[in-house]
N, C-alpha and C. Protein backbone atom coordinates (compact mmCIF):
# COMPACT_ATOMS: atom_id res chain seq x y z
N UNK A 1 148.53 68.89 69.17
CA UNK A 1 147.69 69.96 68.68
C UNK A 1 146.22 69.56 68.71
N UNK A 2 145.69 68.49 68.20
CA UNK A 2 144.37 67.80 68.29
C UNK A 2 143.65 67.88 69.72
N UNK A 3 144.71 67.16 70.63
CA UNK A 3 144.30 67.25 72.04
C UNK A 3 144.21 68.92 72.73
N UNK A 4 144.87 70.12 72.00
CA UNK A 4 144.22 70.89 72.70
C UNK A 4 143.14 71.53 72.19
N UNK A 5 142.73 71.16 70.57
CA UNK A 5 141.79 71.68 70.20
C UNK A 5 140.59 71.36 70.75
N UNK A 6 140.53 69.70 71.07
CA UNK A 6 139.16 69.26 72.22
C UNK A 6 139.27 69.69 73.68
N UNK A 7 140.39 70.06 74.25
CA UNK A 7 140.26 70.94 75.38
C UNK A 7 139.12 72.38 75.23
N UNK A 8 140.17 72.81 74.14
CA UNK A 8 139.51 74.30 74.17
C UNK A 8 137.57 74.36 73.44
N UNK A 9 137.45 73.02 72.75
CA UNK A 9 136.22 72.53 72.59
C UNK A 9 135.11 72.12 73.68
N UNK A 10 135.96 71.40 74.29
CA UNK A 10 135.13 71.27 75.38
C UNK A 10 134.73 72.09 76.10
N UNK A 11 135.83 73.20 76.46
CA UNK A 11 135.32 74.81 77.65
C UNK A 11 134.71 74.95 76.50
N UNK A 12 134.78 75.54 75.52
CA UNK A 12 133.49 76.80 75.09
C UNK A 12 132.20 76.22 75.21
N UNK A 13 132.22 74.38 74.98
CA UNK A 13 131.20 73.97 74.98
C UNK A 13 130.13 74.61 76.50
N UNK A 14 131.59 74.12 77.29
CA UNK A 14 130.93 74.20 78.79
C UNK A 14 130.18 75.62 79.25
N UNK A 15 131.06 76.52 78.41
CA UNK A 15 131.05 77.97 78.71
C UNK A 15 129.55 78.74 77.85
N UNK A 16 129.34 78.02 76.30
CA UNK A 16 127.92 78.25 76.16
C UNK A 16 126.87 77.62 76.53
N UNK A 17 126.98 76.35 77.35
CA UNK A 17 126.00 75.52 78.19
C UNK A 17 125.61 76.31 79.21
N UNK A 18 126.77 76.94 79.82
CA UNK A 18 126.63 78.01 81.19
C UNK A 18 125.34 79.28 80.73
N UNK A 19 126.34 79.81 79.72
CA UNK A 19 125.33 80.82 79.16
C UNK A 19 124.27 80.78 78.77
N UNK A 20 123.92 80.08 77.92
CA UNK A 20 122.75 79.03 77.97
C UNK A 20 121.94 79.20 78.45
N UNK A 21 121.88 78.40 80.00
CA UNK A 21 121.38 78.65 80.68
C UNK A 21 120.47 79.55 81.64
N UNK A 22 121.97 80.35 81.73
CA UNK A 22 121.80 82.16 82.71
C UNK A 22 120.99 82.88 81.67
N UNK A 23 121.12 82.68 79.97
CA UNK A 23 119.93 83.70 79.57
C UNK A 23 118.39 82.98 79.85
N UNK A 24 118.25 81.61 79.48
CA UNK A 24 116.78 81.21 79.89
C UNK A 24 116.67 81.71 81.02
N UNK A 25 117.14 81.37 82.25
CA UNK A 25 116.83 82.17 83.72
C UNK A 25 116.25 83.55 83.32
N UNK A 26 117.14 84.30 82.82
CA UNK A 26 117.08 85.71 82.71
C UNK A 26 115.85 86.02 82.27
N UNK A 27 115.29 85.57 81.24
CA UNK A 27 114.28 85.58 79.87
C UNK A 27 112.55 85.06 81.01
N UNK A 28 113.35 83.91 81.40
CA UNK A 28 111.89 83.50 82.70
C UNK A 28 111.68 84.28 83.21
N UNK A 29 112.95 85.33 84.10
CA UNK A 29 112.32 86.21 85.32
C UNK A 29 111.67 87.40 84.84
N UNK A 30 112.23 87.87 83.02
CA UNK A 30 111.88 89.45 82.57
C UNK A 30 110.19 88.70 82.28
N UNK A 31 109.87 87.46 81.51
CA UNK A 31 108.83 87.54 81.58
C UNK A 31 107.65 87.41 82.75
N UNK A 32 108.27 87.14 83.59
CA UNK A 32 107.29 87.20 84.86
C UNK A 32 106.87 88.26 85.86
N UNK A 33 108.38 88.36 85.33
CA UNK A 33 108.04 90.27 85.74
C UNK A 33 106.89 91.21 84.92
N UNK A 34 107.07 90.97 83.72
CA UNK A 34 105.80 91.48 83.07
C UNK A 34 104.24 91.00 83.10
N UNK A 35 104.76 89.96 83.61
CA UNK A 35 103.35 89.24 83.83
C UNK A 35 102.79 89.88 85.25
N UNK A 36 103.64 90.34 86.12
CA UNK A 36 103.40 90.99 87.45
C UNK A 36 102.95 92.47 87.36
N UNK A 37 103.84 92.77 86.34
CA UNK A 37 103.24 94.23 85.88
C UNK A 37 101.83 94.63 85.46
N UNK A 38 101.25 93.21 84.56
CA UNK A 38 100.54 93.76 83.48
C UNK A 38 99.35 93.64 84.75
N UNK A 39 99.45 92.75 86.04
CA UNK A 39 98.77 92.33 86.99
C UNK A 39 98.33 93.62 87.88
N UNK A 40 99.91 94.42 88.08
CA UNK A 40 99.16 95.40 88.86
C UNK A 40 98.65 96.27 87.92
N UNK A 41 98.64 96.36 86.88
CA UNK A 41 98.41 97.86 86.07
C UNK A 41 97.19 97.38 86.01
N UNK A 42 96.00 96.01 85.94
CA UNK A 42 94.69 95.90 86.10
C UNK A 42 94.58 95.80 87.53
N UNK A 43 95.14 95.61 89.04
CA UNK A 43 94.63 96.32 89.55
C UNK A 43 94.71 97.51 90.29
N UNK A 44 95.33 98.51 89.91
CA UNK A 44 95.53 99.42 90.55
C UNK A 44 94.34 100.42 90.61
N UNK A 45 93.78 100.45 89.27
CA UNK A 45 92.58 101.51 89.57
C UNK A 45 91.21 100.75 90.23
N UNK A 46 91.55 100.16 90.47
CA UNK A 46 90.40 99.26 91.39
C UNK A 46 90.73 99.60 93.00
N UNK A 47 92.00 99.80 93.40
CA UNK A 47 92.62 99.48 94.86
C UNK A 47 92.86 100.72 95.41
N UNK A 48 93.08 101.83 94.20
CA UNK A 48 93.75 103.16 94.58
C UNK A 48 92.71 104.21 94.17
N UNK A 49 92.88 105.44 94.74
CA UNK A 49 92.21 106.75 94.21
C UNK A 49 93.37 107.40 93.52
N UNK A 50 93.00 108.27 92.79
CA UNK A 50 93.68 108.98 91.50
C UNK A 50 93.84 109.97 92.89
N UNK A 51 94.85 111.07 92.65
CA UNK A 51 94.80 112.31 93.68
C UNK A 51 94.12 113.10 93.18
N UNK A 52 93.85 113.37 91.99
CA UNK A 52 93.24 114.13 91.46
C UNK A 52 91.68 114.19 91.72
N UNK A 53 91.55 112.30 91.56
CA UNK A 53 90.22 112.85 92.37
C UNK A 53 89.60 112.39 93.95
N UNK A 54 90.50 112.53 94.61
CA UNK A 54 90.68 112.85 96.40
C UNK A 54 90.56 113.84 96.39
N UNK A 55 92.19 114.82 95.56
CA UNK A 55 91.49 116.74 95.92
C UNK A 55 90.18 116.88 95.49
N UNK A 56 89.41 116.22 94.68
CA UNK A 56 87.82 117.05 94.19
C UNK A 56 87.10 116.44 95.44
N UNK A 57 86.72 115.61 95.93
CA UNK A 57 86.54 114.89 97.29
C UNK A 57 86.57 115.95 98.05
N UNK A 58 87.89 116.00 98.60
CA UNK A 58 88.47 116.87 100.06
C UNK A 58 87.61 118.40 99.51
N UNK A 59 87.51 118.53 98.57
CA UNK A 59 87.35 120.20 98.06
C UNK A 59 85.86 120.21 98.73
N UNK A 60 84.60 119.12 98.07
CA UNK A 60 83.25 119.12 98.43
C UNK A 60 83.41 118.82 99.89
N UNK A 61 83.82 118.13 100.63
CA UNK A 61 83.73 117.86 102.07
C UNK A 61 84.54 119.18 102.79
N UNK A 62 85.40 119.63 102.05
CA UNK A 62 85.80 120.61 102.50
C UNK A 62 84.74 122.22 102.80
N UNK A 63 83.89 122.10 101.63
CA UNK A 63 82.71 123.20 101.48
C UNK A 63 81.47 122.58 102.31
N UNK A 64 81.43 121.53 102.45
CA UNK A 64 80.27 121.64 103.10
C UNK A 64 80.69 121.56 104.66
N UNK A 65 81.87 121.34 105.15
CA UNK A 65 82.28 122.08 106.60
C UNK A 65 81.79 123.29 106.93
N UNK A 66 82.65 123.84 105.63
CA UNK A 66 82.20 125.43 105.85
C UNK A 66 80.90 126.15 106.01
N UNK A 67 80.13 125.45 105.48
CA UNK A 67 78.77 125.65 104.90
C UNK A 67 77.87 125.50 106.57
N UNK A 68 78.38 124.55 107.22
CA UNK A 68 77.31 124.18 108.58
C UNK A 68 78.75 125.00 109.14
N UNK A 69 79.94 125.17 109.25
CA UNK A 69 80.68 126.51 110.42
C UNK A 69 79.86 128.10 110.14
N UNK A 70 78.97 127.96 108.98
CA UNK A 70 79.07 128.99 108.77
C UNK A 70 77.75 129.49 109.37
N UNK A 71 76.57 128.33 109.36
CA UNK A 71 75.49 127.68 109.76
C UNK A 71 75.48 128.43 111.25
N UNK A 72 76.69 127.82 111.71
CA UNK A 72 77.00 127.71 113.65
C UNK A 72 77.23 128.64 114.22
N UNK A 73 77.69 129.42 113.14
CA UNK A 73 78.15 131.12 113.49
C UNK A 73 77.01 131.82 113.44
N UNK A 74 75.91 131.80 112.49
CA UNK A 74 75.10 132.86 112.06
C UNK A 74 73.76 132.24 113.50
N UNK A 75 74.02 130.96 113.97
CA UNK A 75 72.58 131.04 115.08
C UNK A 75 72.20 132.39 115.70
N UNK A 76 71.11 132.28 116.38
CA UNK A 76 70.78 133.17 116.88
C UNK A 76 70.81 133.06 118.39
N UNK A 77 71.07 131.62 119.34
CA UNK A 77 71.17 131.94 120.47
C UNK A 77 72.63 131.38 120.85
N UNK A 78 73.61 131.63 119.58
CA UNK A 78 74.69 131.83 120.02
C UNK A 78 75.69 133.47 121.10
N UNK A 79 75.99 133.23 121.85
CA UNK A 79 76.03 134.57 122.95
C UNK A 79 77.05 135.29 122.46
């Protein structure tokens, strides 16, 4: 009886050494992952345009197309 109680002592030992382990792993990669996160979330508004403000962009470049088509149309020694 003794001898299988240090059997079955020994696996759990082995079995929370395992585990152990696999959560530090785990715990390293979630924090590095956040550390990657917090990385892009400072730089993203540095690297990217909002769309919101591209459409206000495209809208002014868009009017002042119009503005010289409209220019090109109204000449006078157009035939």
């Amino acid at each position: 009886m003794n001898e299988y109680q240090n059997i079955i002592d020994v696996g759990a030992g082995m079995v929370l050494t395992v585990a152990g382990w696999l959560l530090r792993e785990l715990w390293g990669a979630v924090k590095e992952l956040q550390r990657d996160i917090n990385k892009l979330e400072a730089t993203l508004p540095k690297e990217y345009v909002l769309k919101d403000d591209l459409d206000k962009r495209m809208s002014h470049i868009e009017d002042m197309f119009q503005r010289i088509y409209d220019k090109l149309d109204g000449k006078a020694d157009k035939p």
